[in-house]
C-alpha atoms as a PDB file:
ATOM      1  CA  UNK A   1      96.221 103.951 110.476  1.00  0.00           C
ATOM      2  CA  UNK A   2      95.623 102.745 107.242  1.00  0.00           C
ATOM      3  CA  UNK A   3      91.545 101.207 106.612  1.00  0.00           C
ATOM      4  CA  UNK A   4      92.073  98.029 105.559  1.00  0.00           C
ATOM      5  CA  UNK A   5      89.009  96.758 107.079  1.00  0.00           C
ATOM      6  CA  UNK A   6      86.585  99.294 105.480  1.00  0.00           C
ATOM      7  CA  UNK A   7      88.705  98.068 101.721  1.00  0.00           C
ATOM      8  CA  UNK A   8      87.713  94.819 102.545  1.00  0.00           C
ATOM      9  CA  UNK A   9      83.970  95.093 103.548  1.00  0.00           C
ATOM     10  CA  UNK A  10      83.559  96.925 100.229  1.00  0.00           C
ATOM     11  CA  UNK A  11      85.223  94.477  98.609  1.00  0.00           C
ATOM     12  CA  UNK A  12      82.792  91.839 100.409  1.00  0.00           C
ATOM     13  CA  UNK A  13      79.959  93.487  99.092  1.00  0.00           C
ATOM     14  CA  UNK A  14      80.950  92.917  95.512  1.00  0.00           C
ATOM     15  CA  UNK A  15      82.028  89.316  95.902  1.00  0.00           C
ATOM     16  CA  UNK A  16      78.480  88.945  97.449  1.00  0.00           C
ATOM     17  CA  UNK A  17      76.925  89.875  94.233  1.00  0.00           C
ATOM     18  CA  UNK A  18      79.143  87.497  92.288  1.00  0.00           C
ATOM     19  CA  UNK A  19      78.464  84.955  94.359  1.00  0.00           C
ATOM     20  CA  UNK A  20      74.339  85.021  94.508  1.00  0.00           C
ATOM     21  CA  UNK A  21      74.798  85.649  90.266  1.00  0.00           C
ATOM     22  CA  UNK A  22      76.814  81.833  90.253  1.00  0.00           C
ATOM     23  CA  UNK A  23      73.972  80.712  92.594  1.00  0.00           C
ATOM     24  CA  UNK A  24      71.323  81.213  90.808  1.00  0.00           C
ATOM     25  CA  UNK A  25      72.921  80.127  87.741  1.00  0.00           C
ATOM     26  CA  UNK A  26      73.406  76.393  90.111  1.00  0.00           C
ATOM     27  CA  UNK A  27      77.238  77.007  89.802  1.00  0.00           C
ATOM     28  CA  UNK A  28      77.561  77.713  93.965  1.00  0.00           C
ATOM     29  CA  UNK A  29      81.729  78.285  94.424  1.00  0.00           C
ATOM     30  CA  UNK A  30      83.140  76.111  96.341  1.00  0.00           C
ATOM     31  CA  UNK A  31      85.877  75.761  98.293  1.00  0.00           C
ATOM     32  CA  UNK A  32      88.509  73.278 100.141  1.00  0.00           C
ATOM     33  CA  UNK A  33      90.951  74.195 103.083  1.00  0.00           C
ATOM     34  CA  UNK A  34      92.965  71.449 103.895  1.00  0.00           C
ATOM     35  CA  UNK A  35      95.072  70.818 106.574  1.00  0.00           C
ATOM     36  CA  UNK A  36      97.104  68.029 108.668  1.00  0.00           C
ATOM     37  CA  UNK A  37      96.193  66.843 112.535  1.00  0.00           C
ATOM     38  CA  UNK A  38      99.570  68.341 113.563  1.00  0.00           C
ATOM     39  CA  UNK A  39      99.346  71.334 112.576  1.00  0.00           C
ATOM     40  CA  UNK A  40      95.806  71.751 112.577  1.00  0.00           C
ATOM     41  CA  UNK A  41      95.719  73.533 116.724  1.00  0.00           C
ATOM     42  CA  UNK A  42      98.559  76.054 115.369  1.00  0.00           C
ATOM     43  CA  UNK A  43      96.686  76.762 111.959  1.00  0.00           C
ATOM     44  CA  UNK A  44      93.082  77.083 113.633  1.00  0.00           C
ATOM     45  CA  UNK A  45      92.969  81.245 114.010  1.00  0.00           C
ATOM     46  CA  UNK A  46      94.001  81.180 110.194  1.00  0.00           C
ATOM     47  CA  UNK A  47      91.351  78.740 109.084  1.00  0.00           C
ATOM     48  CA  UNK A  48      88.701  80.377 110.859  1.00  0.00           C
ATOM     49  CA  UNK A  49      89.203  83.392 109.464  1.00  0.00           C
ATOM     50  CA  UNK A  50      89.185  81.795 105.879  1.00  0.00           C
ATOM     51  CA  UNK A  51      85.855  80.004 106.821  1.00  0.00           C
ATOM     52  CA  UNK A  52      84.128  82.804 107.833  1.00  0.00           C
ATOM     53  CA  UNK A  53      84.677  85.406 105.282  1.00  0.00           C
ATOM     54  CA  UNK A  54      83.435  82.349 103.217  1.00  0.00           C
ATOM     55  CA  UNK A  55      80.789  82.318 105.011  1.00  0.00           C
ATOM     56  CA  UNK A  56      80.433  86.215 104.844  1.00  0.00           C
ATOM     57  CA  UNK A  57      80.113  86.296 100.791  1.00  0.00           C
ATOM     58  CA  UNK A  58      78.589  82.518 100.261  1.00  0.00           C
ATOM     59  CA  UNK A  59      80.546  80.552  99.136  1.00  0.00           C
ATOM     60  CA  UNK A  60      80.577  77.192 100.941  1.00  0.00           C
ATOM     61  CA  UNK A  61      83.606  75.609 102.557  1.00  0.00           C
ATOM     62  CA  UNK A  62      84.861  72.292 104.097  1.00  0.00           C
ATOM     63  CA  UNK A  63      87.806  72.010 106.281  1.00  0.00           C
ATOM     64  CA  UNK A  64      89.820  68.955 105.749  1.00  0.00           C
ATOM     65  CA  UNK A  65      91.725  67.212 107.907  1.00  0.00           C
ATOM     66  CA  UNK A  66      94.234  64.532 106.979  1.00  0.00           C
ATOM     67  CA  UNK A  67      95.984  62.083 108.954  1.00  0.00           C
ATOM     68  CA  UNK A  68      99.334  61.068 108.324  1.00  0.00           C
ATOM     69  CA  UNK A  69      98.566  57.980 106.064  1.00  0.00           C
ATOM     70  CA  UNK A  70      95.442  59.123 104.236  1.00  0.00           C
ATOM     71  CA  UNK A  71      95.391  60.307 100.890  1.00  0.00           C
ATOM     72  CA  UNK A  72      95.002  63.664  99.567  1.00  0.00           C
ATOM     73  CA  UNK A  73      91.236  64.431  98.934  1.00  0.00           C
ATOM     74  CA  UNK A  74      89.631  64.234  95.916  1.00  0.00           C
ATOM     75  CA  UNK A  75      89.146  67.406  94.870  1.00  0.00           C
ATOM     76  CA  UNK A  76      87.055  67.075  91.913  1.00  0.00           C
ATOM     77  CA  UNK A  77      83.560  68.744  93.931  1.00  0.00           C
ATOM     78  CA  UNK A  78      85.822  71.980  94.347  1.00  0.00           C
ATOM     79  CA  UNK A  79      86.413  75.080  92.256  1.00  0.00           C
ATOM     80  CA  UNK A  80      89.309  75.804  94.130  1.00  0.00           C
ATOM     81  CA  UNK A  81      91.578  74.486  97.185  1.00  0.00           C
ATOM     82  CA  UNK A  82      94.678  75.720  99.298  1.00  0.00           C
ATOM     83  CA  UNK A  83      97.113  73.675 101.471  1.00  0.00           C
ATOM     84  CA  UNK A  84      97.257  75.761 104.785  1.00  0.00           C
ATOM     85  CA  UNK A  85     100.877  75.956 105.874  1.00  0.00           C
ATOM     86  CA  UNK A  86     102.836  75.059 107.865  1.00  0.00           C
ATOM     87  CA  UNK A  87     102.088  71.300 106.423  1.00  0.00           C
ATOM     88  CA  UNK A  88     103.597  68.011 108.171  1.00  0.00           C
ATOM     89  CA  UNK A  89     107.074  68.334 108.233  1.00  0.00           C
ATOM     90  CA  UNK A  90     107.793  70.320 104.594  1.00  0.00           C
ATOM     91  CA  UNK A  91     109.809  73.191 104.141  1.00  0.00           C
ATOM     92  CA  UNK A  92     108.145  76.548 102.313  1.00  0.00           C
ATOM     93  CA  UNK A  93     110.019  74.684  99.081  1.00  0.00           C
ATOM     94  CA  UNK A  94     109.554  71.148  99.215  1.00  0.00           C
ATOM     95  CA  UNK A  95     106.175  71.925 100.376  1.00  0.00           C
ATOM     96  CA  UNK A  96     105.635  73.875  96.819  1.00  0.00           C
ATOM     97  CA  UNK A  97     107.020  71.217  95.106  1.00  0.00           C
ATOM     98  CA  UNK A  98     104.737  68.547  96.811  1.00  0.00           C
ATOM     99  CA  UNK A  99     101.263  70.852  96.489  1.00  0.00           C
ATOM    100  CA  UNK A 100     102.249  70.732  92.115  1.00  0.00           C
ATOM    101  CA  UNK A 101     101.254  67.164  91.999  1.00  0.00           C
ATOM    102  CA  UNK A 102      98.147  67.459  94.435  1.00  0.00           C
ATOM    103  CA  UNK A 103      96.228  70.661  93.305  1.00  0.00           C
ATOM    104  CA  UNK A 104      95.308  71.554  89.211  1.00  0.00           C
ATOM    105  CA  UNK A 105      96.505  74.368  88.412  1.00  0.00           C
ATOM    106  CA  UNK A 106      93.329  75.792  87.873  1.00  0.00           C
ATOM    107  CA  UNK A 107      92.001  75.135  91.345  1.00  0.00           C
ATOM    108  CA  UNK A 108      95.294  76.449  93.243  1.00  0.00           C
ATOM    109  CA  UNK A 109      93.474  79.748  94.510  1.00  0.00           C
ATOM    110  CA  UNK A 110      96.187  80.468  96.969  1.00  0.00           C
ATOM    111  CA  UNK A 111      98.401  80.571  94.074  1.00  0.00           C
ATOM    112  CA  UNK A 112     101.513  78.770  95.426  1.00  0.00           C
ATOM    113  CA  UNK A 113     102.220  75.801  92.932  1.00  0.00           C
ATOM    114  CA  UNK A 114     104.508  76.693  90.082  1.00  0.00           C
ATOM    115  CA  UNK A 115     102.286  75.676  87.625  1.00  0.00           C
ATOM    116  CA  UNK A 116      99.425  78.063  88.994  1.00  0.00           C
ATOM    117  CA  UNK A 117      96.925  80.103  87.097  1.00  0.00           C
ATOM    118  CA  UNK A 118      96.581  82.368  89.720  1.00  0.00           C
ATOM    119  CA  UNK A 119      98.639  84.804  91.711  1.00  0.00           C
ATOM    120  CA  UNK A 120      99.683  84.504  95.117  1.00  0.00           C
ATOM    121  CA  UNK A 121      97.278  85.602  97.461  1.00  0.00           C
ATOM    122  CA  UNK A 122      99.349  88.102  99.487  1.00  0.00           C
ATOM    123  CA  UNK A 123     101.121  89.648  96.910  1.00  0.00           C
ATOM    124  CA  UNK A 124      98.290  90.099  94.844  1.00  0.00           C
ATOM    125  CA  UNK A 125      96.333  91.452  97.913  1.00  0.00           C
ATOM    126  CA  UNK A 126      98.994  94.152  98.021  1.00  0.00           C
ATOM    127  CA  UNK A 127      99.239  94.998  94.806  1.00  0.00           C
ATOM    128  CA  UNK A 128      95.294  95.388  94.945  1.00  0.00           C
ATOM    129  CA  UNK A 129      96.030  97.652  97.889  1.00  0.00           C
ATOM    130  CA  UNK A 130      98.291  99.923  96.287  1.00  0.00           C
ATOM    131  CA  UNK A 131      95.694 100.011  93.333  1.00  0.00           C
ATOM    132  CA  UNK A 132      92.790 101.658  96.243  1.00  0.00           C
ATOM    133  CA  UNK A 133      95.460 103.527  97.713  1.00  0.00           C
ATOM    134  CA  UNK A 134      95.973 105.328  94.193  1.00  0.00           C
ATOM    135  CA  UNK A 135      92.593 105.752  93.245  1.00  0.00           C
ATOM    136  CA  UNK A 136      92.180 107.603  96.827  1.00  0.00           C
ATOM    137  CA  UNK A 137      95.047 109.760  95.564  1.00  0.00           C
ATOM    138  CA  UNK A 138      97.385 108.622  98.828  1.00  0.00           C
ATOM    139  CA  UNK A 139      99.647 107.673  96.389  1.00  0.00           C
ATOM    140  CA  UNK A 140      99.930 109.002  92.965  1.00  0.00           C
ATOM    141  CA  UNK A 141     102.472 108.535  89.749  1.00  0.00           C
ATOM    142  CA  UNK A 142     105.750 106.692  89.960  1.00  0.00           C
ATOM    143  CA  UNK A 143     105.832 105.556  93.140  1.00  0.00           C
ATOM    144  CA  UNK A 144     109.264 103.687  94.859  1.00  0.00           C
ATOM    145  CA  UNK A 145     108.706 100.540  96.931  1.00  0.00           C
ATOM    146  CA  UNK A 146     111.233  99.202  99.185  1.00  0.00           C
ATOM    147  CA  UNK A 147     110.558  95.845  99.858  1.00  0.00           C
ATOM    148  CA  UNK A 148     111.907  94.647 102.981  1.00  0.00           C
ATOM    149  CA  UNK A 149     112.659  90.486 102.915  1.00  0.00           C
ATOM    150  CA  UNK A 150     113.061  88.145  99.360  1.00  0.00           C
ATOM    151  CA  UNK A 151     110.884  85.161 101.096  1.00  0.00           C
ATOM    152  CA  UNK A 152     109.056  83.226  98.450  1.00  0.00           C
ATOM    153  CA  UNK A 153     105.612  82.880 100.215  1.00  0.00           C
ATOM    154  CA  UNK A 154     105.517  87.201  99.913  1.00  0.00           C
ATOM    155  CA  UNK A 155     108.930  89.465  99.414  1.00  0.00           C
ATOM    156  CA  UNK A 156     109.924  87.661  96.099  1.00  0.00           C
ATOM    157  CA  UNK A 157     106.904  87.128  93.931  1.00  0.00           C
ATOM    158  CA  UNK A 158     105.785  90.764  95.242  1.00  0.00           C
ATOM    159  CA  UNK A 159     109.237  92.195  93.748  1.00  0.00           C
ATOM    160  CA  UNK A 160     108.584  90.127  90.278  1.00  0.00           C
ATOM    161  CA  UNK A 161     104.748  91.545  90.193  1.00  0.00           C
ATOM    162  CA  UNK A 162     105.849  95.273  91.248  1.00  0.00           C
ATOM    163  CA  UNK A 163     108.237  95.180  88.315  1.00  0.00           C
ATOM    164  CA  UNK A 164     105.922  94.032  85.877  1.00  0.00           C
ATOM    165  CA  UNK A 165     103.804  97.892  86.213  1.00  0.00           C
ATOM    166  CA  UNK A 166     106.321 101.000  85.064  1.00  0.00           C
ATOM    167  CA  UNK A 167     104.410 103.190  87.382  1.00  0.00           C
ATOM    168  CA  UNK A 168     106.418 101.155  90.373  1.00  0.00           C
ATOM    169  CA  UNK A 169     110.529 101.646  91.307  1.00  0.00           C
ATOM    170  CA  UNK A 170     111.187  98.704  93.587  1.00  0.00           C
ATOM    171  CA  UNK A 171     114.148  98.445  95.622  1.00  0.00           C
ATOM    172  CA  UNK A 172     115.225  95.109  97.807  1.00  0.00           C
ATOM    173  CA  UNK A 173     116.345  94.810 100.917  1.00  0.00           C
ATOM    174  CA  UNK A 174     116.858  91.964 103.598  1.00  0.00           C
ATOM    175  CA  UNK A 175     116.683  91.571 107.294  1.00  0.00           C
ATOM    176  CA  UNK A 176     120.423  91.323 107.457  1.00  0.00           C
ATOM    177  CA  UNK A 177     121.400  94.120 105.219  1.00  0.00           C
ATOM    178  CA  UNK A 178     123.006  96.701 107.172  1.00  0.00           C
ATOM    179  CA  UNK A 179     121.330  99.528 109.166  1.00  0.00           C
ATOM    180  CA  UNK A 180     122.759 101.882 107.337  1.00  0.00           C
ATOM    181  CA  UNK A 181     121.788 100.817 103.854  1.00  0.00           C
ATOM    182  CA  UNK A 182     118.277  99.848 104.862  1.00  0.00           C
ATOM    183  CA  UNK A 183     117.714 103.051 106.516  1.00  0.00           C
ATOM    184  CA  UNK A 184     118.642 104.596 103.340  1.00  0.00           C
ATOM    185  CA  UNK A 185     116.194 102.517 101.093  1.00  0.00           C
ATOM    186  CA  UNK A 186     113.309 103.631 103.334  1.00  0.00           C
ATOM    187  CA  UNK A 187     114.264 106.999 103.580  1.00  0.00           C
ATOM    188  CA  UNK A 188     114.219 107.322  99.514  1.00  0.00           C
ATOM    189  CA  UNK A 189     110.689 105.192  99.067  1.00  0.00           C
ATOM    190  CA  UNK A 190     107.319 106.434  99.320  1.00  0.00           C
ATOM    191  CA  UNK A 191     105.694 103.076 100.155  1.00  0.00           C
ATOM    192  CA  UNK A 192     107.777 100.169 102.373  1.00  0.00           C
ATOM    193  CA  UNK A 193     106.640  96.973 102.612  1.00  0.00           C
ATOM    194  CA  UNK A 194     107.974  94.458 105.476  1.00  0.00           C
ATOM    195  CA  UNK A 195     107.889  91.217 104.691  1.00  0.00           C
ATOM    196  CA  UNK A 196     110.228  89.187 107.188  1.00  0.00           C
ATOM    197  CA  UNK A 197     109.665  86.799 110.184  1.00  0.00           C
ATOM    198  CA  UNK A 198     111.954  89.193 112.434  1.00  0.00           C
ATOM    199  CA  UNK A 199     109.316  91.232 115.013  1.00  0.00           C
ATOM    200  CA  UNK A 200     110.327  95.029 115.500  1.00  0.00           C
ATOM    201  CA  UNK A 201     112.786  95.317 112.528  1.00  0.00           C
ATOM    202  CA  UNK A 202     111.373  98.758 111.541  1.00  0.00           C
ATOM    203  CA  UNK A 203     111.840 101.216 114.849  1.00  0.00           C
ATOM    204  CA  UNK A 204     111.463 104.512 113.055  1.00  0.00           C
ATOM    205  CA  UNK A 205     108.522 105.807 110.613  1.00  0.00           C
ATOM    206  CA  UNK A 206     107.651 108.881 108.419  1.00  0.00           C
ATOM    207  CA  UNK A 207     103.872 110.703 108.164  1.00  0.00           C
ATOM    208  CA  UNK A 208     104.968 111.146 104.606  1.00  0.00           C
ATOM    209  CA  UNK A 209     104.902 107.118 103.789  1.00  0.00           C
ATOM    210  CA  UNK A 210     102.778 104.235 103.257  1.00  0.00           C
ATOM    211  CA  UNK A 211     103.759 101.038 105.621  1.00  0.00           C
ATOM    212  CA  UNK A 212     102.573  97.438 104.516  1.00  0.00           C
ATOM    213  CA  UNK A 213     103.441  95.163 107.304  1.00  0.00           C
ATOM    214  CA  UNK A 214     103.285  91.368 106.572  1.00  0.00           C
ATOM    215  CA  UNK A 215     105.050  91.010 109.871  1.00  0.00           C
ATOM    216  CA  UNK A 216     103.429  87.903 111.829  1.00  0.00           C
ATOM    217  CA  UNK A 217     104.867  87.120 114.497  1.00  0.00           C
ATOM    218  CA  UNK A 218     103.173  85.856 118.466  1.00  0.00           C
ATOM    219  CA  UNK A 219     105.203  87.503 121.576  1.00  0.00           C
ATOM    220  CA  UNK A 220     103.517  86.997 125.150  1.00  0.00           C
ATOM    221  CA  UNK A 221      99.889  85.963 123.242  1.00  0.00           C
ATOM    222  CA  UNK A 222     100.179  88.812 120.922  1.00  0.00           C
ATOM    223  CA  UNK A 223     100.685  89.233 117.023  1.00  0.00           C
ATOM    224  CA  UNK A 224     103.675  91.057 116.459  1.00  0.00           C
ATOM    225  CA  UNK A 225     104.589  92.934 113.369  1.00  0.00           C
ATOM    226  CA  UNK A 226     107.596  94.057 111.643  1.00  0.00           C
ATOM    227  CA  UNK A 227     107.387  97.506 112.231  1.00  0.00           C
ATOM    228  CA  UNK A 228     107.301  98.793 116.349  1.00  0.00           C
ATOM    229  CA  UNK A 229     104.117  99.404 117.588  1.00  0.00           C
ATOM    230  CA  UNK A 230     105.403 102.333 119.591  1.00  0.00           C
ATOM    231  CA  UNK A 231     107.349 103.930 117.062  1.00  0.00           C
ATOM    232  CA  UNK A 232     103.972 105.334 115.126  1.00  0.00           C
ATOM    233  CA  UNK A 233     100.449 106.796 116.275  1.00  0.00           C
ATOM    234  CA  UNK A 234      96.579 106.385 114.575  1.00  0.00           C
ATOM    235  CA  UNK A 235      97.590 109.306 111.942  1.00  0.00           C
ATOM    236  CA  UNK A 236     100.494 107.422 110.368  1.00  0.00           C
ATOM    237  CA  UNK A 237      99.889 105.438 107.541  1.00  0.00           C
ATOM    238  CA  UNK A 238     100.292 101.902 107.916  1.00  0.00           C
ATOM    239  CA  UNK A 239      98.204  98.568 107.753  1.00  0.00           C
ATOM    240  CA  UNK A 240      97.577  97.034 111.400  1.00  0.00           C
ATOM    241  CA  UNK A 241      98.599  94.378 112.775  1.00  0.00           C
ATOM    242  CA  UNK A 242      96.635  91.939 113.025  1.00  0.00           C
ATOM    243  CA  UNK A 243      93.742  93.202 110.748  1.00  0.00           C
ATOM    244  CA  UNK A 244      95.532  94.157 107.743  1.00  0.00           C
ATOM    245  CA  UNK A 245      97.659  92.219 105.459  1.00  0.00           C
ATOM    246  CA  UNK A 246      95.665  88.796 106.637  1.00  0.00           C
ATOM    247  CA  UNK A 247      92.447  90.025 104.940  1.00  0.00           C
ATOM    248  CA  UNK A 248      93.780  91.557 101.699  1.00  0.00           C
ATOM    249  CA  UNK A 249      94.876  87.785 101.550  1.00  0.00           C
ATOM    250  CA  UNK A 250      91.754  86.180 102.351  1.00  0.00           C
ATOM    251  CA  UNK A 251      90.171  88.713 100.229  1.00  0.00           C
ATOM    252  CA  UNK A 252      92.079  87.619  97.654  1.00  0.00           C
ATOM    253  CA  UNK A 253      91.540  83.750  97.976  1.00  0.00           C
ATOM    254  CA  UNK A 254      87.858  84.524  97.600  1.00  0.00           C
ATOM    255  CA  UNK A 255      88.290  86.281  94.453  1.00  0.00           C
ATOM    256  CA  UNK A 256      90.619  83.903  93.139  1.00  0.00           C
ATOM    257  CA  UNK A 257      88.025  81.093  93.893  1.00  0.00           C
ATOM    258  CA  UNK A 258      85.148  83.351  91.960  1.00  0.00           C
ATOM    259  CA  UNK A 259      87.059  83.247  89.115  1.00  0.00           C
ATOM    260  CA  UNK A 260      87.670  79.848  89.164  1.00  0.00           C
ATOM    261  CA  UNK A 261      84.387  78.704  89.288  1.00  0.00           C
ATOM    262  CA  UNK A 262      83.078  81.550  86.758  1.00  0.00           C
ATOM    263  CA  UNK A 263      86.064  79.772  84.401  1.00  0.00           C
ATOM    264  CA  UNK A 264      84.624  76.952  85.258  1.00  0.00           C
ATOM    265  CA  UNK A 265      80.955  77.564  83.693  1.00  0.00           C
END
């Protein structure tokens, strides 16, 4: 099993030190989550988790929560601010479309509005992966990447970021390409990365790979990812699930809202 945890605590450490520099300089980040009453009971785990790693490094953080009729916060106090999804009754697209007008581009952390000047968080928290992964030689040179799903929250704007470095061969495939073709995608990449909402869709693994699982999905009261839990042991390596994708993102929030308030100075 890949460490994802122990990547992330170092990475706390650092953020820490950013953090008490912008403190003592009286720029404290700051930070808004915002969410809707209707959604707020399903979106609680994922707030939580944003809070406290907030908490964790210092920055400070206020949880909104909006009622149908009232108006989207002012977010002028903020360096930053994300829209937890799912939000009212949007789609991943209009929802996009909607956040543009709300958020400046300069304080969309989570990186989602097209006008953004940031990443998004979970392909950029991969990416960052793959970086640690190569500098503790797991991977090394050109590496191919089969990325599993085209969504546009992860499998898409992963794809356009992978392209962008020469040291990365990316090949695409969906959750309703055939068998046969997937299987052969993963069989030629060194790294596969699942992105798709469908649990299980991976039954078979290799020692010789690296699995990033962005699966998210709750069977019977537990998170399910894309790749079967049975089909692997500890040795392989793979992110967990939970405990792996969701904190390279949060990870990457926090940075994102560093360097917004260090632009911000």
């Amino acid at each position: 099993m890949l460490d994802v945890i122990g990547y992330v605590n170092t990475e706390k450490e650092k953020m820490k030190l950013a953090v008490e520099f912008l403190t003592k300089a009286g720029h404290r980040p700051r930070m808004a989550i915002i969410t809707d009453d209707r959604n707020f009971a399903d979106n609680a785990s994922y707030i939580k988790s944003k809070t406290q790693f907030a908490l964790d490094v210092g920055v400070a953080c206020d949880v909104i929560v909006m009622k149908e009729d009232d108006e989207f916060p002012d977010l002028e106090p903020y360096h930053g601010a994300i829209v937890q999804y799912p939000f009212r009754g949007y789609d991943f697209d209009a929802f996009r479309f909607w956040l543009s007008d709300k958020i400046p581009p300069e304080k969309d952390i989570d990186g989602l509005t097209y006008k953004s000047h940031f990443k998004p968080c979970t392909p950029l928290g991969i990416i960052k992966y793959l970086e640690h992964l190569r500098d503790e030689k797991i991977i090394e040179g050109n590496v191919t990447v089969d990325v599993i799903g085209y969504g546009g929250l992860v499998g898409k704007p992963l794809t356009e970021m992978l392209l962008e470095d020469k040291r990365y061969t990316v090949c695409v495939t969906r959750s309703d390409t055939d068998e046969w073709v997937r299987d052969t995608f993963k069989a030629a990449a060194n790294v596969i990365v699942c992105a798709t909402p469908k649990p299980n869709l991976v039954m078979w693994t290799s020692s010789s790979k690296v699995y990033i699982d962005c699966g998210c999905s709750l069977i019977d009261g537990k998170l399910i990812g894309n790749v079967r839990r049975d089909c692997y042991g500890e040795d392989e390596l793979i992110t967990p699930v939970p405990g792996g994708v969701g904190p390279m993102t949060i990870t990457m929030l926090l940075k994102n809202t560093l360097l917004a308030a260090k632009k911000s100075l």
